[in-house]
C-alpha atoms as a PDB file:
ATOM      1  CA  UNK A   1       0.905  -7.011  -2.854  1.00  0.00           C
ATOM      2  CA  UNK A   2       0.995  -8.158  -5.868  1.00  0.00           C
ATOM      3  CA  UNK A   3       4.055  -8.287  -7.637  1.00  0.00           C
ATOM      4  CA  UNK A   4       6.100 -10.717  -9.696  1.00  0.00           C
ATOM      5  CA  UNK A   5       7.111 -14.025  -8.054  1.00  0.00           C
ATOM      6  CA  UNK A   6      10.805 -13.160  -8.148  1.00  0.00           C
ATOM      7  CA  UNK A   7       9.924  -9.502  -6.473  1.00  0.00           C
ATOM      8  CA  UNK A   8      10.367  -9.493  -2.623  1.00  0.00           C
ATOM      9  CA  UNK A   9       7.667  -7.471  -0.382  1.00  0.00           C
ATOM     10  CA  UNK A  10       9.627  -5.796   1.941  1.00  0.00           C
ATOM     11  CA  UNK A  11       6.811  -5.970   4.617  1.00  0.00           C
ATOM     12  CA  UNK A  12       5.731  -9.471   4.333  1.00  0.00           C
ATOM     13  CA  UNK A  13       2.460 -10.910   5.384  1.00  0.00           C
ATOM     14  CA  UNK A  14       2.733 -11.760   9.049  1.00  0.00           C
ATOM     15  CA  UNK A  15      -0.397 -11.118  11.094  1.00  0.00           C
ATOM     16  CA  UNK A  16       0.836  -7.333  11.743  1.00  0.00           C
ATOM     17  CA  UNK A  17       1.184  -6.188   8.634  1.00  0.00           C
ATOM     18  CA  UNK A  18      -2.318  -7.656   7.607  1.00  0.00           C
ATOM     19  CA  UNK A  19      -3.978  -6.460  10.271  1.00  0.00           C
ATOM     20  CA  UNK A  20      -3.504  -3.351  10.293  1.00  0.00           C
ATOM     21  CA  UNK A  21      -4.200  -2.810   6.141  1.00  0.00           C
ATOM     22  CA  UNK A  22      -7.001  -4.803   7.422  1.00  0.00           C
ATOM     23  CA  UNK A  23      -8.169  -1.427   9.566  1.00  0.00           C
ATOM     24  CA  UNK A  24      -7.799   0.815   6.111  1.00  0.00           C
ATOM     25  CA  UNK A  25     -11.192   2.285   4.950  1.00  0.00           C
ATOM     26  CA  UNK A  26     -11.858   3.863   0.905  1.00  0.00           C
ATOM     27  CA  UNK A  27     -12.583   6.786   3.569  1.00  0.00           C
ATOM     28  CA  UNK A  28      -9.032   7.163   4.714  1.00  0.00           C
ATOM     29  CA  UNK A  29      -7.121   5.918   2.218  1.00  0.00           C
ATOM     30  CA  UNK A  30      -8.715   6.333  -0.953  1.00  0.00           C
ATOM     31  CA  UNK A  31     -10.644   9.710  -0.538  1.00  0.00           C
ATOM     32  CA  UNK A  32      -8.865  11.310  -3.591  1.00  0.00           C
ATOM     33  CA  UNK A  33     -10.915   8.777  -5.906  1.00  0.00           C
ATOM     34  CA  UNK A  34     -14.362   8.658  -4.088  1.00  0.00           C
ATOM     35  CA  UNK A  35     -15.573  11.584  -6.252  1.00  0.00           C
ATOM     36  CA  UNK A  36     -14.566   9.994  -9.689  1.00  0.00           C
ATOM     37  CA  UNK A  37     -16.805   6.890  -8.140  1.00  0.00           C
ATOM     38  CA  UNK A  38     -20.600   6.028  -9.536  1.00  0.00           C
ATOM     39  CA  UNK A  39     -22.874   2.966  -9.219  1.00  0.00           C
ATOM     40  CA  UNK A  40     -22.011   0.738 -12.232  1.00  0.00           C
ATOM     41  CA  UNK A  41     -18.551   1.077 -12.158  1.00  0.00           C
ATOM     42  CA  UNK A  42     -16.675  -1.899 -12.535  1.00  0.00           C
ATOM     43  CA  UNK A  43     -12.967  -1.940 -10.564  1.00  0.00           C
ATOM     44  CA  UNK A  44     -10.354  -3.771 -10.414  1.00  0.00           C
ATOM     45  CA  UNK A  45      -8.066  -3.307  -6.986  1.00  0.00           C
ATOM     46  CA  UNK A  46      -4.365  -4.333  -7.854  1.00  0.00           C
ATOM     47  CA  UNK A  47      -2.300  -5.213  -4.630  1.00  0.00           C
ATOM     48  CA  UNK A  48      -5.833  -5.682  -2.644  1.00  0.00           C
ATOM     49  CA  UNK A  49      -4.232  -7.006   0.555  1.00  0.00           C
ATOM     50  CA  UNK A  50      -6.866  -8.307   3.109  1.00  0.00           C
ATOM     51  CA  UNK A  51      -9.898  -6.035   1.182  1.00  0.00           C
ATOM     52  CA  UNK A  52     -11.244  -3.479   3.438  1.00  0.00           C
ATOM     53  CA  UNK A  53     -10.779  -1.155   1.090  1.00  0.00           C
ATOM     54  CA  UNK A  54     -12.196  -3.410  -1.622  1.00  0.00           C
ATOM     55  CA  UNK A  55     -15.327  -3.741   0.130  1.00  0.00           C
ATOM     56  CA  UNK A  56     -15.849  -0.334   0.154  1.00  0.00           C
ATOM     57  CA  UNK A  57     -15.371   0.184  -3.374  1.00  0.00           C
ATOM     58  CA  UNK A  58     -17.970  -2.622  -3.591  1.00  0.00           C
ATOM     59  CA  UNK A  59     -20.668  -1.123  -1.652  1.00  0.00           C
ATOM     60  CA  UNK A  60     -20.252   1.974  -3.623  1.00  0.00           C
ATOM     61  CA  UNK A  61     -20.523   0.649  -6.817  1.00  0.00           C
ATOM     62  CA  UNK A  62     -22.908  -1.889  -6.535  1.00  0.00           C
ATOM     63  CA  UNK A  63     -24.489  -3.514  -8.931  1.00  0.00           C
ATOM     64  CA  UNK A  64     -20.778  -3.002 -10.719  1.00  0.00           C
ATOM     65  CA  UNK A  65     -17.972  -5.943 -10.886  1.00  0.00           C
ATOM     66  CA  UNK A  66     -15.191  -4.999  -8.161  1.00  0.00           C
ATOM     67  CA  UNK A  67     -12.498  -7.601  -8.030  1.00  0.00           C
ATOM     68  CA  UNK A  68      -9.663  -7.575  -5.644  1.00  0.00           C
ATOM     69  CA  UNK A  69      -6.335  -8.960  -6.675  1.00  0.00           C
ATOM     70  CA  UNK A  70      -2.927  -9.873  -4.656  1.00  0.00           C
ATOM     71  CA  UNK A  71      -0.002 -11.917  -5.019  1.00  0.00           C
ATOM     72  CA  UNK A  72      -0.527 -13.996  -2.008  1.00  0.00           C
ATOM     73  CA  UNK A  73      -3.022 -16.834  -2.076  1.00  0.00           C
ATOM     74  CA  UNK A  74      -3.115 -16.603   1.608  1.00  0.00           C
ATOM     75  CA  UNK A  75      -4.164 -12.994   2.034  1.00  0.00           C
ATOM     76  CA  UNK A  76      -7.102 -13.340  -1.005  1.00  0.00           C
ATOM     77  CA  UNK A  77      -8.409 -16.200   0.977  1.00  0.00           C
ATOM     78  CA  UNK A  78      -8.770 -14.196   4.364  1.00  0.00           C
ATOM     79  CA  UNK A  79     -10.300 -11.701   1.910  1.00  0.00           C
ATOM     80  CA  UNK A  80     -12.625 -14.521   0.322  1.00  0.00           C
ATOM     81  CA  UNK A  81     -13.552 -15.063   4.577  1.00  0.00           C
ATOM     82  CA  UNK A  82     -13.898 -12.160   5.330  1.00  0.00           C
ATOM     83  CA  UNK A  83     -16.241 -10.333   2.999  1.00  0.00           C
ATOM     84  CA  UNK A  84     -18.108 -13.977   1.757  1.00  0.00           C
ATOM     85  CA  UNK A  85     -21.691 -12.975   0.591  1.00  0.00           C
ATOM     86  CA  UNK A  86     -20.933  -9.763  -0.649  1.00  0.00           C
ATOM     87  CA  UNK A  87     -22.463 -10.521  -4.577  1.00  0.00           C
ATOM     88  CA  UNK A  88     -20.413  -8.430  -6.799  1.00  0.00           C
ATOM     89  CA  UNK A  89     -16.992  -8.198  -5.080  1.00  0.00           C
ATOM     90  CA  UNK A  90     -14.768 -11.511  -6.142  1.00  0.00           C
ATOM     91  CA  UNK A  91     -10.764 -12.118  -4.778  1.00  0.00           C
ATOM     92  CA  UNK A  92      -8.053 -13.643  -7.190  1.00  0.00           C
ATOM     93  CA  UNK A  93      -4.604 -13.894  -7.094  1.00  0.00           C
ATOM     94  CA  UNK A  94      -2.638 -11.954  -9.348  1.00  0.00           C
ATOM     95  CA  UNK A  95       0.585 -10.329 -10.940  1.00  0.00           C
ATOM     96  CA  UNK A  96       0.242  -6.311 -11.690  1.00  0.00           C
ATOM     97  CA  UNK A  97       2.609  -7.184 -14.668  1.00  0.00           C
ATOM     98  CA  UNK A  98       0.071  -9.496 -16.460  1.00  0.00           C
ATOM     99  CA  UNK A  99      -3.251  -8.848 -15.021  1.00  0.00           C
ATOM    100  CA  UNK A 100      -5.158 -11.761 -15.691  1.00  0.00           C
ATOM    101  CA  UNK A 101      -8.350  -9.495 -17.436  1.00  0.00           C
ATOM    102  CA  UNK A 102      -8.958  -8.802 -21.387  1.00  0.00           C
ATOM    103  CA  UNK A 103      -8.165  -5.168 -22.846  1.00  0.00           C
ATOM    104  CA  UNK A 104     -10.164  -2.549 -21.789  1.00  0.00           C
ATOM    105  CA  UNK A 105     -12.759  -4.584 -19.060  1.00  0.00           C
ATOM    106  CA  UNK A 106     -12.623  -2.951 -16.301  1.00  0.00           C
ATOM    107  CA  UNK A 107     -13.826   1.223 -15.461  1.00  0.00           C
ATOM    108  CA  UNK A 108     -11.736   1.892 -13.100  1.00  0.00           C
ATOM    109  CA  UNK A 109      -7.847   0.309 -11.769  1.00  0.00           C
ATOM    110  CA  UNK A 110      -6.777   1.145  -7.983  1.00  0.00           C
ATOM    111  CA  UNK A 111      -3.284   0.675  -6.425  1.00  0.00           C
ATOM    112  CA  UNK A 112      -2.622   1.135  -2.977  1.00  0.00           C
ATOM    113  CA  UNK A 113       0.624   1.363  -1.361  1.00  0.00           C
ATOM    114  CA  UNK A 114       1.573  -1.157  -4.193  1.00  0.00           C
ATOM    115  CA  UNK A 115       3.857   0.531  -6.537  1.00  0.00           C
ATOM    116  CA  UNK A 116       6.684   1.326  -3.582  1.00  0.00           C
ATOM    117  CA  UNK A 117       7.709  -2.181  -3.805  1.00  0.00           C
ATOM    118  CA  UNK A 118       7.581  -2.916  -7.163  1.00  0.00           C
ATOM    119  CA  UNK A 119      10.949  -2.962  -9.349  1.00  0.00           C
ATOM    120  CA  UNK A 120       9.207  -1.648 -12.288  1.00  0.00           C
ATOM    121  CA  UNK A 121       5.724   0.415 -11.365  1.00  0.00           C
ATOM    122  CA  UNK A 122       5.999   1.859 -15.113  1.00  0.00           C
ATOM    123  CA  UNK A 123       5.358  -1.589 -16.075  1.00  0.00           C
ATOM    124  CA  UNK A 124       2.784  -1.576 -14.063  1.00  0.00           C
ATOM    125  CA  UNK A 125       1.043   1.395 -15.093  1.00  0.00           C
ATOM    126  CA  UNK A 126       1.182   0.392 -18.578  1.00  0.00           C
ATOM    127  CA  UNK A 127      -0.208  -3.100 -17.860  1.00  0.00           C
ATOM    128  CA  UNK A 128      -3.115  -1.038 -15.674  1.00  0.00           C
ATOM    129  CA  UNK A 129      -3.685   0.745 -18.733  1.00  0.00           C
ATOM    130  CA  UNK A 130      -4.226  -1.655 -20.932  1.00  0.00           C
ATOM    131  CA  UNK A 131      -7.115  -3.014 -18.932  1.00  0.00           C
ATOM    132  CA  UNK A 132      -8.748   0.276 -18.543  1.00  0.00           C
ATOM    133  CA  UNK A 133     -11.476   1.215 -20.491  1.00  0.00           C
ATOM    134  CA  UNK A 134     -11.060   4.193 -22.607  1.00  0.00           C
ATOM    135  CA  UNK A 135     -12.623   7.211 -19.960  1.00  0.00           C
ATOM    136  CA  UNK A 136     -11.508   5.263 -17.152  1.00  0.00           C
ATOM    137  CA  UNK A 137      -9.721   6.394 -14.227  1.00  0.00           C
ATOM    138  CA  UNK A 138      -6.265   4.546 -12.970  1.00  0.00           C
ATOM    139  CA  UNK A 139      -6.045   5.894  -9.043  1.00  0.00           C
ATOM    140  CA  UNK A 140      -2.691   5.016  -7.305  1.00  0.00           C
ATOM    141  CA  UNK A 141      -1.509   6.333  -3.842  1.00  0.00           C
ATOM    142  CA  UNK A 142       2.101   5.944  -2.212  1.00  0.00           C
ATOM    143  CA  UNK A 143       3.810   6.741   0.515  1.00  0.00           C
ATOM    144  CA  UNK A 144       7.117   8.755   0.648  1.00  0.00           C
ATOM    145  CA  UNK A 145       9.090   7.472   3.528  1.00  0.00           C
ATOM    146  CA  UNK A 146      12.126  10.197   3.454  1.00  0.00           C
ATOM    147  CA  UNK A 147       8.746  12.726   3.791  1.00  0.00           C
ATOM    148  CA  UNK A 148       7.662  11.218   7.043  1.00  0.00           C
ATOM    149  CA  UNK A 149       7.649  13.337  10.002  1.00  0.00           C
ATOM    150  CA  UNK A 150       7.839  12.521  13.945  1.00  0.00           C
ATOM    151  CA  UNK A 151       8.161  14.340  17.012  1.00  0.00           C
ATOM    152  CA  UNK A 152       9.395  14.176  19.869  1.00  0.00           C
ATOM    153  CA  UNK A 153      12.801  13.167  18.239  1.00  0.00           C
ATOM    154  CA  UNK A 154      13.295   9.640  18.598  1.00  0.00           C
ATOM    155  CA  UNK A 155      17.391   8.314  17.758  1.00  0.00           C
ATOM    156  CA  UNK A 156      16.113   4.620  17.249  1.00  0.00           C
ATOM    157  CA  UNK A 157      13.494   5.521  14.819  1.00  0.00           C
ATOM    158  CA  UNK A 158      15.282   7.415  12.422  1.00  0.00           C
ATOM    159  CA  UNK A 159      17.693   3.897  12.891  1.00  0.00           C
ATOM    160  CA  UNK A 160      14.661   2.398  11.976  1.00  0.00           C
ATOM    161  CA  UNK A 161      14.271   4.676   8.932  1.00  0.00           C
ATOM    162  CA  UNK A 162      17.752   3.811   7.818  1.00  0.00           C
ATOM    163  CA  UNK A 163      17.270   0.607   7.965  1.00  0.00           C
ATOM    164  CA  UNK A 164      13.703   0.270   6.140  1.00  0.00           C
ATOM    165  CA  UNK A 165      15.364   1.982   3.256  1.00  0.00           C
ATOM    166  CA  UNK A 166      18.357   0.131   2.856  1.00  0.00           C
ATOM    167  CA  UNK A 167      15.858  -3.061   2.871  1.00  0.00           C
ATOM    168  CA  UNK A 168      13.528  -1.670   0.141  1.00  0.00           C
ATOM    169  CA  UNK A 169      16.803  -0.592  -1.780  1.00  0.00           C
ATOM    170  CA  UNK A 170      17.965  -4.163  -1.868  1.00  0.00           C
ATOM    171  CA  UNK A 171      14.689  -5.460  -2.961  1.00  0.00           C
ATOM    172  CA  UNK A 172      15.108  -2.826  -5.892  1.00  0.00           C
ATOM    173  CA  UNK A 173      12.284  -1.262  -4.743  1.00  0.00           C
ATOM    174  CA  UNK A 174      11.187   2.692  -4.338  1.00  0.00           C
ATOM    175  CA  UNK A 175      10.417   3.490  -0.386  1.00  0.00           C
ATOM    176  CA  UNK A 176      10.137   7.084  -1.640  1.00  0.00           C
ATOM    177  CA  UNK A 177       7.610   6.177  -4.080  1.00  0.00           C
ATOM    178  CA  UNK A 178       5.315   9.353  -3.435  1.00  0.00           C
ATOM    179  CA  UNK A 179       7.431  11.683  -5.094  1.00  0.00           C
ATOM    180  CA  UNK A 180       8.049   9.355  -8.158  1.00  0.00           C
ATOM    181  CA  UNK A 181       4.618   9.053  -8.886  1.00  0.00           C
ATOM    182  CA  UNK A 182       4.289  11.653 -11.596  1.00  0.00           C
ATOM    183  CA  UNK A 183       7.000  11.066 -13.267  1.00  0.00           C
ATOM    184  CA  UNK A 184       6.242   7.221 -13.359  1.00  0.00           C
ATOM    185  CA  UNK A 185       3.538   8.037 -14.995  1.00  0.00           C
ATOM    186  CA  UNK A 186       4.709  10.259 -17.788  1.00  0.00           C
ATOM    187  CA  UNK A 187       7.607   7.332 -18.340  1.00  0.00           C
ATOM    188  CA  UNK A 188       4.614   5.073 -18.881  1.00  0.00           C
ATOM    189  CA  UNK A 189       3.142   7.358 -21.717  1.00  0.00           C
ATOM    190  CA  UNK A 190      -0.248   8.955 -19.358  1.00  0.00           C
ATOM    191  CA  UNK A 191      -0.540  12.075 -20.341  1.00  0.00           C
ATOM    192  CA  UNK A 192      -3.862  12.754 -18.707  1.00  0.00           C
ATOM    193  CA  UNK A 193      -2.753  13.403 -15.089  1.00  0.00           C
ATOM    194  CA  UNK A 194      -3.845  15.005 -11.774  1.00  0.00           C
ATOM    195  CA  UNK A 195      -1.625  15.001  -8.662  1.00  0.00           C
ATOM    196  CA  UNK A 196      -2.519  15.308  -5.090  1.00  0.00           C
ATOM    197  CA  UNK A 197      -1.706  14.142  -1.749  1.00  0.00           C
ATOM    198  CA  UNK A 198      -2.922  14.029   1.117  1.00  0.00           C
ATOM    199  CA  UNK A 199      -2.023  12.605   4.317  1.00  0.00           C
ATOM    200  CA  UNK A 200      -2.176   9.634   7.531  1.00  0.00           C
ATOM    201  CA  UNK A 201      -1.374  11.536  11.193  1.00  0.00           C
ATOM    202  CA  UNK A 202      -0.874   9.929  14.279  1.00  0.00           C
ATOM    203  CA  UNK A 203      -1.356  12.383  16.846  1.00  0.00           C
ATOM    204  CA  UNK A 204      -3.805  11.018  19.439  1.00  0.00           C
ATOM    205  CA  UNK A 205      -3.195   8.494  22.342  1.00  0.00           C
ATOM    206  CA  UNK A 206      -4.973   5.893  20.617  1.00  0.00           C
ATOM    207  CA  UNK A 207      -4.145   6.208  16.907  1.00  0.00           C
ATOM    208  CA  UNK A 208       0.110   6.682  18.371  1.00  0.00           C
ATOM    209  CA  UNK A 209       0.134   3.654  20.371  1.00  0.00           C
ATOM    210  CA  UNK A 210      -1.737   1.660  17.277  1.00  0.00           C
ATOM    211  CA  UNK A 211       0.745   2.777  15.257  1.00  0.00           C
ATOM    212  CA  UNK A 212       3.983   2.350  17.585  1.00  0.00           C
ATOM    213  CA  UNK A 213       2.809  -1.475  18.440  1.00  0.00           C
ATOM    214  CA  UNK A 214       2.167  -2.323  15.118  1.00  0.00           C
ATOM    215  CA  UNK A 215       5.226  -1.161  13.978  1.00  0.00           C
ATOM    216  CA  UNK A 216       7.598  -2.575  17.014  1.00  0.00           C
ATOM    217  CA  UNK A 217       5.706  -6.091  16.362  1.00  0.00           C
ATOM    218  CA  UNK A 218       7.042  -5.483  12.648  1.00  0.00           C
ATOM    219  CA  UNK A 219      10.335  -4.594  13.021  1.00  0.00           C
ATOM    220  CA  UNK A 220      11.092  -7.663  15.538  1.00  0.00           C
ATOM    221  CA  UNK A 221       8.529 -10.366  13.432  1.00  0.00           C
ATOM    222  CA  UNK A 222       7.389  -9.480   9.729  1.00  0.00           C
ATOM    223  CA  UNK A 223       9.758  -9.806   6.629  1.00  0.00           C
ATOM    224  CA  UNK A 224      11.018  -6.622   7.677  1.00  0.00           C
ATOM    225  CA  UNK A 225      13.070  -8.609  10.785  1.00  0.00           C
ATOM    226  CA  UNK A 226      13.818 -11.853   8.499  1.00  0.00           C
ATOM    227  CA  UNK A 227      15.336  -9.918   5.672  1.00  0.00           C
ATOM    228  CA  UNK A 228      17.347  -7.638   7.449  1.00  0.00           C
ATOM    229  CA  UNK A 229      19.167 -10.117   9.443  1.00  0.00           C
ATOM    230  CA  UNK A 230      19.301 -12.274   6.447  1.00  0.00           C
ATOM    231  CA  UNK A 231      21.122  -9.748   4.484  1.00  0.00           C
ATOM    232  CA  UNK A 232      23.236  -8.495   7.903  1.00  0.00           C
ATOM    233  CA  UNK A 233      21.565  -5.036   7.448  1.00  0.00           C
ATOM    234  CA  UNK A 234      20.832  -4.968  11.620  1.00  0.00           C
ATOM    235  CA  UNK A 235      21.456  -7.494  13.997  1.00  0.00           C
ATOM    236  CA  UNK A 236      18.900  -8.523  16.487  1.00  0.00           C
ATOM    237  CA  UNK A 237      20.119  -6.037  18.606  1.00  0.00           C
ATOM    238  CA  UNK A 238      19.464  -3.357  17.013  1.00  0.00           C
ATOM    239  CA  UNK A 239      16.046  -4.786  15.920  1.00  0.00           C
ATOM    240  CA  UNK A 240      15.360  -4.733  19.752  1.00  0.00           C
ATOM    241  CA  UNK A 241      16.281  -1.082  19.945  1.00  0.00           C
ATOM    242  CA  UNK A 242      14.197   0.153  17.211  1.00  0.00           C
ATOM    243  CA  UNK A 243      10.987  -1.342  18.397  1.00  0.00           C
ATOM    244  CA  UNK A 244      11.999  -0.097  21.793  1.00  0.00           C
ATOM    245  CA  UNK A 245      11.749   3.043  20.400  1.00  0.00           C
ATOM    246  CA  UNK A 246       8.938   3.371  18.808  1.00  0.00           C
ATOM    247  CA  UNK A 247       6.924   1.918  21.754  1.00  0.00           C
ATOM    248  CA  UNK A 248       8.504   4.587  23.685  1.00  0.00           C
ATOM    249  CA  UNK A 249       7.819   7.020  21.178  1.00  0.00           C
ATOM    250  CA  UNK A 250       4.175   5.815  21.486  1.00  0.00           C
ATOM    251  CA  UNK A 251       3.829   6.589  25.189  1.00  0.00           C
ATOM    252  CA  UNK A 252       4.952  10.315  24.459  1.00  0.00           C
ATOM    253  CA  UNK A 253       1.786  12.861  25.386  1.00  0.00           C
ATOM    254  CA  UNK A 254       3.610  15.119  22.538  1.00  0.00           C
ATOM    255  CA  UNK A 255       3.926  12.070  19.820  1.00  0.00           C
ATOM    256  CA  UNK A 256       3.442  12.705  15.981  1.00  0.00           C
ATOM    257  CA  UNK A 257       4.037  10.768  13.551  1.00  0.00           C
ATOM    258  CA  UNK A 258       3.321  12.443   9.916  1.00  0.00           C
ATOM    259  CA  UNK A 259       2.729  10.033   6.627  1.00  0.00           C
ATOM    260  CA  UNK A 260       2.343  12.094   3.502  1.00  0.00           C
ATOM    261  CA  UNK A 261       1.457  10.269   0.157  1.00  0.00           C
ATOM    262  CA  UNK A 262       1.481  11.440  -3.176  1.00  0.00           C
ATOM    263  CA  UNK A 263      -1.922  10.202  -5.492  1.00  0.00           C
ATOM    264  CA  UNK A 264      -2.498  10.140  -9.345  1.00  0.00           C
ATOM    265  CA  UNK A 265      -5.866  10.291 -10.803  1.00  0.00           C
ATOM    266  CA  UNK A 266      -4.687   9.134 -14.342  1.00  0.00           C
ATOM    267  CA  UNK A 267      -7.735   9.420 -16.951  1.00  0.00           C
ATOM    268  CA  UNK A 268      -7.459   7.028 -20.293  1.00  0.00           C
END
């Protein structure tokens, strides 16, 4: 994401956090936004991660200027490999509080899953603002992780829930960021606002066990496992547990797993 260099990213980028933002499409993630999209545009997408959605935005507004931006130089370059040849999308590295980008140069700013783990996302917003041209659109969708719904009931993941928020607490960050989103946005002065939300469901055989592997790799490799046993918040234990639940969570024929996130469309 990015984020200041003293901010902490709760999720960290080890390989199974990145691939699977890697498997996120404008289509599924960004659909709110696609209708506010014309050729020309020029976008800017803060917190860009491995830029699959980036690309999209690219091929949709081609021949306008998309740039990606993200705090880690490691996850722009696998977006620089990745999507190499494709003429008017360009990767940076970046800080959402001082976006490197004059006033007003840019159509459109997107933010993706970014402001959860930011300490201040009115900050943010402002600084978004700034670099928006006046009847531009800022688009930013979040999670809300107390709003997430599973079934069959599963003890170890709502362990795993506890946990995940006590984490994002201590990096001073918003896991419930969905809900906040409005009012962020009024704090930051946007007056021009329309909320939605829509949501991610994992309800098929295929789609559940994607999403239970992914997230038992997490919770025993990412930053998720390092900072939790750095700050005694689990022990390995209980790490153990949790992603032994959710891969047995993933076998279920019944399995659900609900994400709802909130979305702005903020005009300037």
């Amino acid at each position: 994401m990015s984020i200041m260099s003293d901010e902490v990213y709760s999720h960290g980028h080890h390989t199974s956090v990145t691939s699977a933002h890697a498997t996120r499409r404008a289509s599924d993630s960004a659909g709110y936004l696609l209708e506010h999209l014309s050729s020309g545009m020029d976008l800017l997408d803060v917190g860009c991660g491995p830029g699959s959605i980036t690309a999209d935005f690219a091929a949709l507004l081609d021949p306008g200027r998309v740039i990606g931006m993200d705090r880690s130089e490691d996850v722009v370059a696998l977006a620089e490999r990745t999507y190499a040849g494709v003429e008017n999308l360009h990767f940076r590295t970046g800080n959402v509080y001082d976006l490197d980008l004059e006033d007003e140069s840019v159509d459109v700013v997107h933010a993706h899953q970014v402001l959860q783990h930011l300490t201040d996302p009115v900050a943010a917003l402002r600084e978004m603002h700034r670099v928006t041209r006046p009847g531009g659109i800022i688009a930013v969708r979040d999670a809300d992780f107390h709003a997430m719904a599973w079934y069959p009931p599963t003890p170890e993941l709502d362990e795993w829930m506890e946990t995940y928020q006590r984490l994002a607490r201590s990096n001073r960050a918003e896991p419930d960021a969905g809900r906040h989103l409005l009012a962020w946005a009024h704090e930051a002065g946007l007056a021009e606002v329309e909320a939605s939300s829509s949501n991610w469901l994992y309800a098929t055989a295929e789609r559940r066990r994607w999403h239970a592997d992914t997230w038992a790799e997490r919770v025993l490799s990412s930053a998720f496992a390092d900072q939790t046993l750095e700050r005694g918040l689990a022990d390995r234990a209980a790490l153990e547990r949790m992603a032994a639940g959710w891969r047995r969570w993933g076998e279920s024929p019944d399995g659900w797993f609900l994400i709802p996130c909130g979305e702005l469309i903020i005009r300037v």
